[in-house]
Protein backbone atom coordinates (compact mmCIF):
# COMPACT_ATOMS: atom_id res chain seq x y z
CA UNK A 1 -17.43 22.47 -22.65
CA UNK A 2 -18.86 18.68 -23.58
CA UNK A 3 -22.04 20.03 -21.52
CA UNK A 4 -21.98 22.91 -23.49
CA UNK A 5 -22.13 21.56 -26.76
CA UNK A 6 -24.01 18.41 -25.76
CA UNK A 7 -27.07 21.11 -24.76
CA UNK A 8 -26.39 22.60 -28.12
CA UNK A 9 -27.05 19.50 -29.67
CA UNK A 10 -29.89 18.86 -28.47
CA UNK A 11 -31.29 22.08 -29.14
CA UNK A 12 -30.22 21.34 -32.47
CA UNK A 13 -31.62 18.59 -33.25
CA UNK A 14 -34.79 20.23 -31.62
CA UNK A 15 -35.45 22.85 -34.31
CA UNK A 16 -33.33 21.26 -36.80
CA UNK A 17 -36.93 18.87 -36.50
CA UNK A 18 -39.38 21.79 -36.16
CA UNK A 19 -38.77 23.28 -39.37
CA UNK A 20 -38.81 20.05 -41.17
CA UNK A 21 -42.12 18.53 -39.62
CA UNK A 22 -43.39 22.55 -41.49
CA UNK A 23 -41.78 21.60 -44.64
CA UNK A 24 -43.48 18.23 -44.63
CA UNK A 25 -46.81 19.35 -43.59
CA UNK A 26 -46.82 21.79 -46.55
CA UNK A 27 -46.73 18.59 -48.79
CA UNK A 28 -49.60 17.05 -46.69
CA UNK A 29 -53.31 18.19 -48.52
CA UNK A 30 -55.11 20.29 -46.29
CA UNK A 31 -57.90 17.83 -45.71
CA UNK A 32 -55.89 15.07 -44.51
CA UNK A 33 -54.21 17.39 -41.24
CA UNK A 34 -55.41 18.92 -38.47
CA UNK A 35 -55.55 22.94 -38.44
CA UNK A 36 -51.96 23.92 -37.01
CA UNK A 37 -51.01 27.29 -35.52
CA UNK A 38 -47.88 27.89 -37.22
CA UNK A 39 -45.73 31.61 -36.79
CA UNK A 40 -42.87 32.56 -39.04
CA UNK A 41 -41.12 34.52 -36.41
CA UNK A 42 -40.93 30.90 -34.42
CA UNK A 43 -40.09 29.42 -37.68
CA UNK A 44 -36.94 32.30 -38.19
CA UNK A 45 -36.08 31.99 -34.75
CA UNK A 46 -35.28 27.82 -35.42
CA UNK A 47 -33.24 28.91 -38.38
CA UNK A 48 -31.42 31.62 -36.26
CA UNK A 49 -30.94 28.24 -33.66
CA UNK A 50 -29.04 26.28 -36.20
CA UNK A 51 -26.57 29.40 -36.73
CA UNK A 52 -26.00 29.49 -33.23
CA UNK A 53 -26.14 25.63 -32.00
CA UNK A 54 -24.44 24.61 -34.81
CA UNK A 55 -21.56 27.09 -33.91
CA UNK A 56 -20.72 25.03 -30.78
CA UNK A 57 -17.98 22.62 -31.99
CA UNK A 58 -16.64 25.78 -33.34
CA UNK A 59 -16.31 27.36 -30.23
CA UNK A 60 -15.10 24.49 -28.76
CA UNK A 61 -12.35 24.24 -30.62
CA UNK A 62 -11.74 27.75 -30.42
CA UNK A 63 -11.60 27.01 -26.47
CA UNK A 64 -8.95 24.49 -27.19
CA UNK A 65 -6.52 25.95 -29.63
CA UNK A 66 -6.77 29.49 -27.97
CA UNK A 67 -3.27 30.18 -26.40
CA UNK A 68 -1.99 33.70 -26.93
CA UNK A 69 -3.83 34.88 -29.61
CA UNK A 70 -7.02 36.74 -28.67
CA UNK A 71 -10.11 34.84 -28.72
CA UNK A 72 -11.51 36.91 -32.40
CA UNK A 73 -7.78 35.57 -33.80
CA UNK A 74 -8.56 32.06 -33.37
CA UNK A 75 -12.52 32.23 -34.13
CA UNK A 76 -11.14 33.54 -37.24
CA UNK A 77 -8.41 30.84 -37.74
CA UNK A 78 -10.42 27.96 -37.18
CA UNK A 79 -13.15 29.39 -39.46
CA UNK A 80 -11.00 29.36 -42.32
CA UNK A 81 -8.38 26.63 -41.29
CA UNK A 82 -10.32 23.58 -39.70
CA UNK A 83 -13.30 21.50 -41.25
CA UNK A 84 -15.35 22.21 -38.00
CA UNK A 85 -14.83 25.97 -39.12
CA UNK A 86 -16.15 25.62 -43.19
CA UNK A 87 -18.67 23.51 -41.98
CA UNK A 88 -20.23 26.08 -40.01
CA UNK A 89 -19.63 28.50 -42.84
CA UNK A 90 -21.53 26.60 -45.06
CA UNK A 91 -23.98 26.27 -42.71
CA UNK A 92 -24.77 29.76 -42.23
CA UNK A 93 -24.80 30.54 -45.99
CA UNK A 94 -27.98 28.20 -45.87
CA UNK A 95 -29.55 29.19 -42.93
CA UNK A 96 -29.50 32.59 -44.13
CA UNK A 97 -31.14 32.00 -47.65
CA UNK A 98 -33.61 28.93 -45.90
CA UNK A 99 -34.54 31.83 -43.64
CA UNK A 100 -35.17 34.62 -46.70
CA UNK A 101 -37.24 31.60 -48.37
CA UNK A 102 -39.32 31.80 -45.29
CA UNK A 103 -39.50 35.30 -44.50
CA UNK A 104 -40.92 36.22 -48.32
CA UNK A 105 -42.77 32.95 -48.05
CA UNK A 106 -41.33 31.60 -51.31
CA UNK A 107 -42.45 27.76 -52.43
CA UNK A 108 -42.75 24.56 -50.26
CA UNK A 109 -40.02 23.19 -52.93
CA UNK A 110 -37.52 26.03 -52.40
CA UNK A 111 -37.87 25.78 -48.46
CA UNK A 112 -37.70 22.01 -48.45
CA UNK A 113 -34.02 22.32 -51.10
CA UNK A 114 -32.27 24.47 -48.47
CA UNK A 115 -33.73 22.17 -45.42
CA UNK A 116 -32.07 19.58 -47.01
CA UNK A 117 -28.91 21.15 -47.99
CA UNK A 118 -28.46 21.77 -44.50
CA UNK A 119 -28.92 18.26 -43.50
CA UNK A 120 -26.27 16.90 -45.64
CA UNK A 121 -24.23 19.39 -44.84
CA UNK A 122 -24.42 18.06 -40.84
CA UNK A 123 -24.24 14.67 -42.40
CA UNK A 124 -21.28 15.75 -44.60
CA UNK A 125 -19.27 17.04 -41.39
CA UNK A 126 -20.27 14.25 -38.92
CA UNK A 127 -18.04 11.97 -37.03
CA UNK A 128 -19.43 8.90 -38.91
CA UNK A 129 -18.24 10.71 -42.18
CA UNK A 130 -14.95 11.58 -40.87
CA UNK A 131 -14.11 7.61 -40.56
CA UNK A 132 -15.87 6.79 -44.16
CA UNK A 133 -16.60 9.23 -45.84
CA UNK A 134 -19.53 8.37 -48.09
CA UNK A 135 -20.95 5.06 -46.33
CA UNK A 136 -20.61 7.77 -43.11
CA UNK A 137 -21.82 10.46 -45.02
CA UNK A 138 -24.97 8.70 -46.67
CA UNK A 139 -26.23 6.69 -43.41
CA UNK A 140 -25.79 9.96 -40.97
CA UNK A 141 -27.60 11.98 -43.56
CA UNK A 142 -30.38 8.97 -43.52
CA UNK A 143 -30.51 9.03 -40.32
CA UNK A 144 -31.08 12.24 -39.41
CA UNK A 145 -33.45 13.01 -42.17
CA UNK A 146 -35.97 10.24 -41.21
CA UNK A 147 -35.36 11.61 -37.06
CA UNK A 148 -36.06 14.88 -38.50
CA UNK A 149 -38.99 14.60 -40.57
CA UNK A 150 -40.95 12.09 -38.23
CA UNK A 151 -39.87 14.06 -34.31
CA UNK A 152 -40.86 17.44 -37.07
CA UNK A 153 -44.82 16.34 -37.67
CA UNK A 154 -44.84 14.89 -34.13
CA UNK A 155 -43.88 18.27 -32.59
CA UNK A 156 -45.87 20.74 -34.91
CA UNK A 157 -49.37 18.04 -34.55
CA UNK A 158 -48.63 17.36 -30.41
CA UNK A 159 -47.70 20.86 -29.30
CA UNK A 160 -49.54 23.26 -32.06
CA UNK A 161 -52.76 21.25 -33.79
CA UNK A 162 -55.71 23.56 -32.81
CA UNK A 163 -58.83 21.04 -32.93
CA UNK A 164 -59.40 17.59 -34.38
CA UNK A 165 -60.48 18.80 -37.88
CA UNK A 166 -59.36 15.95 -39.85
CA UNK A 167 -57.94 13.53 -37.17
CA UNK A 168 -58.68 10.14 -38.57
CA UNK A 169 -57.50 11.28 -41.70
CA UNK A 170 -54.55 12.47 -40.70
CA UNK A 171 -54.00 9.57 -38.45
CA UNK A 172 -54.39 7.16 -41.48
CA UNK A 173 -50.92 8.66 -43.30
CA UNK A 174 -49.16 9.17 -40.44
CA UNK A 175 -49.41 6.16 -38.73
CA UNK A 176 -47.76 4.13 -41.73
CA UNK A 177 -45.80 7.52 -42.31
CA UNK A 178 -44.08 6.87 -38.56
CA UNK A 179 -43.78 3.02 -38.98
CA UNK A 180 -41.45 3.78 -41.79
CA UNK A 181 -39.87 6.45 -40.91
CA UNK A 182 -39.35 4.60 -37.29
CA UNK A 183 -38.10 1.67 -39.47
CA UNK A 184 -35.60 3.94 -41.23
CA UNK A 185 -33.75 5.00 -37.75
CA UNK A 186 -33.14 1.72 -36.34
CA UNK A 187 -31.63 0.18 -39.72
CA UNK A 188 -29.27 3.60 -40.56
CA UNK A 189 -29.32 3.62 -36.52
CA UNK A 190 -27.68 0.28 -36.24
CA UNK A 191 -25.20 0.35 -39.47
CA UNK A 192 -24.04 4.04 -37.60
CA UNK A 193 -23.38 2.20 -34.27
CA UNK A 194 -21.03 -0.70 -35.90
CA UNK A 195 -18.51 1.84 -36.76
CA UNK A 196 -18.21 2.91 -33.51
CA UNK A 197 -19.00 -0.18 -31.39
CA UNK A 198 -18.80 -4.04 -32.54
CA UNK A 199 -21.28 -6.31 -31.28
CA UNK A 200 -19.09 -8.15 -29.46
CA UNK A 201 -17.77 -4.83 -27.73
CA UNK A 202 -21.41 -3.99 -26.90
CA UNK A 203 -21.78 -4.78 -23.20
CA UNK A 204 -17.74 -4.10 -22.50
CA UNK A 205 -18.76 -0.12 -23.69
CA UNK A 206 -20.83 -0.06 -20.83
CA UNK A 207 -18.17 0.65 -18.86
CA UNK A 208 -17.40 3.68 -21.10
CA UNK A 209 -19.38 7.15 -20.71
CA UNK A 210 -19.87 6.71 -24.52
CA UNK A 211 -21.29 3.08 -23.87
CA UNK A 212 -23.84 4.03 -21.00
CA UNK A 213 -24.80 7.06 -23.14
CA UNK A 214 -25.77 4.20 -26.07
CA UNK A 215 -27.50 1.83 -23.42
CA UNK A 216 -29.31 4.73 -21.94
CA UNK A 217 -30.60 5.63 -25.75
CA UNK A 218 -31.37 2.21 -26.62
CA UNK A 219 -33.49 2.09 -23.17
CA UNK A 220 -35.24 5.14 -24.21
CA UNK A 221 -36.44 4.12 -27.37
CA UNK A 222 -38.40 1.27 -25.79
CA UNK A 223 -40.98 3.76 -24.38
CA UNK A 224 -40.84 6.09 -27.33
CA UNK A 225 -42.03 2.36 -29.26
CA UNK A 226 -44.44 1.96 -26.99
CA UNK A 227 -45.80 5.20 -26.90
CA UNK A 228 -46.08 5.28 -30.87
CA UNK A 229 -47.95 1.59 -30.75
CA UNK A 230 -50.22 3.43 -28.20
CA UNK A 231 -51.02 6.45 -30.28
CA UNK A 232 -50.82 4.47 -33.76
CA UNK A 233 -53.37 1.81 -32.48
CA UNK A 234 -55.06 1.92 -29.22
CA UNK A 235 -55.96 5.41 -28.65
CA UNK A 236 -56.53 5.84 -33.17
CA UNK A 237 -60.23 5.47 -32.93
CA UNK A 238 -60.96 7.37 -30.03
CA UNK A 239 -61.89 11.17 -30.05
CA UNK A 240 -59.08 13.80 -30.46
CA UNK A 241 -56.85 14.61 -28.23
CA UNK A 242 -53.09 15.02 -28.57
CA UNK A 243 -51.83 14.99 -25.18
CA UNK A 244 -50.77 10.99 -26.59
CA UNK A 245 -48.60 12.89 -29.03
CA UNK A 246 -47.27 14.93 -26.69
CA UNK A 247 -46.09 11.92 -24.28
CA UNK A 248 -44.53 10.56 -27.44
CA UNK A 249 -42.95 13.89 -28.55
CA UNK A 250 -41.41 14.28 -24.71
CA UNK A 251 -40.32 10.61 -25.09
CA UNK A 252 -38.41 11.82 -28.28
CA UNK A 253 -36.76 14.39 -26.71
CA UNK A 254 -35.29 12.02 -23.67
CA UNK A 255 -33.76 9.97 -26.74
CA UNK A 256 -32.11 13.11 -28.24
CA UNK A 257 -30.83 14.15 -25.25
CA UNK A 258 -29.02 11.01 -24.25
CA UNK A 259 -27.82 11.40 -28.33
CA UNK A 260 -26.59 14.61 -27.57
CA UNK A 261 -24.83 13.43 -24.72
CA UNK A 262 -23.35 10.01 -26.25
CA UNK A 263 -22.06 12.22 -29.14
CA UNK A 264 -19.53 14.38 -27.20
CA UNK A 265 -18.03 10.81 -26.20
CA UNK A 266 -14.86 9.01 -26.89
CA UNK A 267 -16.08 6.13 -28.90
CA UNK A 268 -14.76 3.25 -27.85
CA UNK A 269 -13.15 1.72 -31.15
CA UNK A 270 -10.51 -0.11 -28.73
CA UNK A 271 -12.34 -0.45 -25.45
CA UNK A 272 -9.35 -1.15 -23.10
CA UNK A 273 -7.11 1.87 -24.52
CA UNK A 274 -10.29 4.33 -24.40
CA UNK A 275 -10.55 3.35 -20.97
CA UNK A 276 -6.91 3.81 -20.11
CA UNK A 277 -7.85 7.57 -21.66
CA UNK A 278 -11.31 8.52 -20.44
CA UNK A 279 -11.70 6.00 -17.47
CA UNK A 280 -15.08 4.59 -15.84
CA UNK A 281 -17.70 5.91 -16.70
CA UNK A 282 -19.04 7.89 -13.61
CA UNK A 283 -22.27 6.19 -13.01
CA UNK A 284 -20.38 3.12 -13.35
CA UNK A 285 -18.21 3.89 -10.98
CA UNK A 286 -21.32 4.91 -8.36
CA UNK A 287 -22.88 1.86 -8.94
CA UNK A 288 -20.22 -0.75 -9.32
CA UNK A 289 -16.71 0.69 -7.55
CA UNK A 290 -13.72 0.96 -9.54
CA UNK A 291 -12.65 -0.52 -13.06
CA UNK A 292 -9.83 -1.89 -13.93
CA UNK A 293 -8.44 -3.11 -17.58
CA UNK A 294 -8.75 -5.21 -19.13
CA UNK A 295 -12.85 -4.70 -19.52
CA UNK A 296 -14.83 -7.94 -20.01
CA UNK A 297 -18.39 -7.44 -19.40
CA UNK A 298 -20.03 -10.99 -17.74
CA UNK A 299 -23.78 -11.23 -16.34
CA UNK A 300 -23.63 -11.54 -12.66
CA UNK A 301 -27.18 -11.73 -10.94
CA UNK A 302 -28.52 -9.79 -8.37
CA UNK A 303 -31.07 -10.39 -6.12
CA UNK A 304 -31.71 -6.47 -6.32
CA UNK A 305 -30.65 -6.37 -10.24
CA UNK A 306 -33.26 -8.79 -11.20
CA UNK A 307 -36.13 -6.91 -9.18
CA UNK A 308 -35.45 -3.94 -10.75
CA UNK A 309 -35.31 -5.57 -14.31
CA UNK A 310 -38.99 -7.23 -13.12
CA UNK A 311 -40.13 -4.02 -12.24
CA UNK A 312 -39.19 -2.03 -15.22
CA UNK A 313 -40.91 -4.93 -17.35
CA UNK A 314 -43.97 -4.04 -15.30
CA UNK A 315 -43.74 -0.07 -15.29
CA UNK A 316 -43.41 -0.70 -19.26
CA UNK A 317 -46.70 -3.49 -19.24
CA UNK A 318 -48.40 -0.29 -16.74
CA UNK A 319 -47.46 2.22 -19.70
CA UNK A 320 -49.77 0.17 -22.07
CA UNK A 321 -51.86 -0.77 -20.17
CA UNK A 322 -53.21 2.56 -18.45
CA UNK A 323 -53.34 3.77 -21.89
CA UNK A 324 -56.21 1.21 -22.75
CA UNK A 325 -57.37 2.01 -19.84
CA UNK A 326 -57.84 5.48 -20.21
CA UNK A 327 -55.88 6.33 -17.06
CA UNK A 328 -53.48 9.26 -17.70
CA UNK A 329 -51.37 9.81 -19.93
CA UNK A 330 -48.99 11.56 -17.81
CA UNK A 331 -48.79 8.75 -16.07
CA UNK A 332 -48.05 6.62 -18.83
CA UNK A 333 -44.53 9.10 -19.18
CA UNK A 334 -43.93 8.47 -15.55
CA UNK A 335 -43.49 4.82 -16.61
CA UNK A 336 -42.08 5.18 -19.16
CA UNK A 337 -39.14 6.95 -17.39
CA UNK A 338 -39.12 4.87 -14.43
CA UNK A 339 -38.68 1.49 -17.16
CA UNK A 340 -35.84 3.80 -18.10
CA UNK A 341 -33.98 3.92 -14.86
CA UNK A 342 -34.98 1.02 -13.03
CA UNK A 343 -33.83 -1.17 -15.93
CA UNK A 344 -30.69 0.71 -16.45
CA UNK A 345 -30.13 0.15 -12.71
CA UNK A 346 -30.71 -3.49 -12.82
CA UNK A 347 -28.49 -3.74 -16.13
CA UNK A 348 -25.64 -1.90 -14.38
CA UNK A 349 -26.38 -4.63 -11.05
CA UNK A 350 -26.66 -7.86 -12.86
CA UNK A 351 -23.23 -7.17 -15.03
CA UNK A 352 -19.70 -6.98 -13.61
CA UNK A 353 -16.83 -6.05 -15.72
């Protein structure tokens, strides 16, 4: 089930982000954005994919609880007796009235009201909410809005912009517009993190599946950074093109699927007993044998740990630089990923636990 409703996640937070980067366009003067092919039937089917990706936890818990009661008995049960359930409830209400708004086309105002309803409402019911409830509530809400509205224009400009009518002006709001909103998820991203993991814990997580999950996110984003410096500076005075974007945007998605992943995780508020529970994380245990308790993470250097740290620093420098260089951008994503693993890998080979 954790793959289950880690893919739903991410599909989640996929068109949770579509239909906000429409909301936010509708706000953006049509002079100062590119012309976008935009359907309603793709915007209904997102809202129809936060009903049903949004019903996951449900049916995970149904999965758990189910003994010998039928399956429609304890649907029904946990839908009116568990949070996970009235969350969901709450959540279709929403959906359905965010998707009448769009269906008869009603006001950029109404649509954006329910958009955000919804948000809160996942911020509301989040893990980080369920530990303090308005501190949790308010910086999960934060932080998804900011993911949402910046991976939202990315998608709809990257994937669906028809020609470059407009491009420097719309590249003059939305550089600033991402450096903010960029700015945004790291701060809310970081205060979210410390109720999970203290500083002091970070490198003992690693041994976790929860703690590679965050190193492998916080490895990710360095590409996705670079990327956005590429497309918000040294491709911004060239001719259109948004195949840039689109590196970005695919960069985007490898962060939300290693946040869909670290999300299903045990976090590891006491790192020994969470390993006495969950164990080593499996690519830990590939790389580095077995764990034992207690967990005390200590840099031990590698001949073949520091050559793969040297190399991703150079697959990252090759990003940039074949970017300036006009090389493609295709290939720029293929380093980007391979700073990704080979730095993980040399992470994982210079640190014993």
């Amino acid at each position: 089930m954790t793959i289950f409703t880690a893919v739903a996640d991410f599909l989640l937070y996929t068109v949770f982000a579509y239909l906000a980067g429409s909301v936010v366009l509708k706000f953006v003067p049509e002079d100062r954005k590119p012309r976008i092919a935009e359907s309603n039937y793709l915007l209904l089917g997102c809202v129809a994919g936060i009903v049903i990706f949004s019903l996951a936890p449900v049916m995970e818990l149904v999965a758990f609880l189910k003994n010998e009661e039928s399956w429609a008995g304890t649907f029904i049960t946990v839908l009116i007796d568990s949070s996970t359930g009235h969350g969901w409830l709450v959540t279709l209400g929403l959906s359905i009235l965010l998707g009448v708004a769009i269906y008869f086309n009603t006001s950029k105002y109404n649509q954006a009201y329910y958009l955000i309803l919804l948000l809160l409402v996942i911020g509301f019911f989040s893990h980080v909410a369920s530990l303090s409830l308005w501190a949790g509530f308010a910086s999960h809400s934060i932080h998804f809005f900011f993911m949402a509205i910046w991976t939202g224009v990315l998608l709809h400009v990257a994937w669906f912009t028809k020609d470059g009518t407009n491009w420097p002006r719309f590249l003059a709001w939305f550089t600033p517009y991402a450096i903010f909103c960029v700015a945004a998820l790291i701060a809310s991203g970081i205060f979210i993190m410390l109720y999970f993991v203290e500083l002091a814990d970070y490198a003992n997580s690693w041994a976790l599946p929860y703690g590679q999950m965050l190193l492998l996110k916080h490895l990710s984003i360095i590409p996705l950074l670079a990327a956005a410096f590429i497309n918000g500076f040294l491709t911004k005075r060239r001719a259109f093109s948004a195949v840039w974007l689109k590196v970005e945007s695919l960069l985007l998605l490898v962060v939300f699927f290693f946040t869909a992943f670290m999300s299903k995780q045990a976090p590891p508020h006491n790192i020994d007993y969470t390993f006495q529970m969950e164990g080593a994380a499996p690519l830990v245990t590939w790389l580095k044998g077995d764990q034992y308790i207690p967990i005390a993470a200590a840099l031990d250097w590698s001949t073949n740990g520091i050559l793969l740290l040297c190399i991703g620093v150079l697959l990252l420098g090759m990003m940039i630089f074949s970017a300036y260089r006009q090389v493609s951008s295709w290939l720029s994503f293929l380093f980007g990923t391979g700073f990704i693993v080979t730095v993980y890998i040399g992470l994982m080979l210079n640190v014993s636990f």
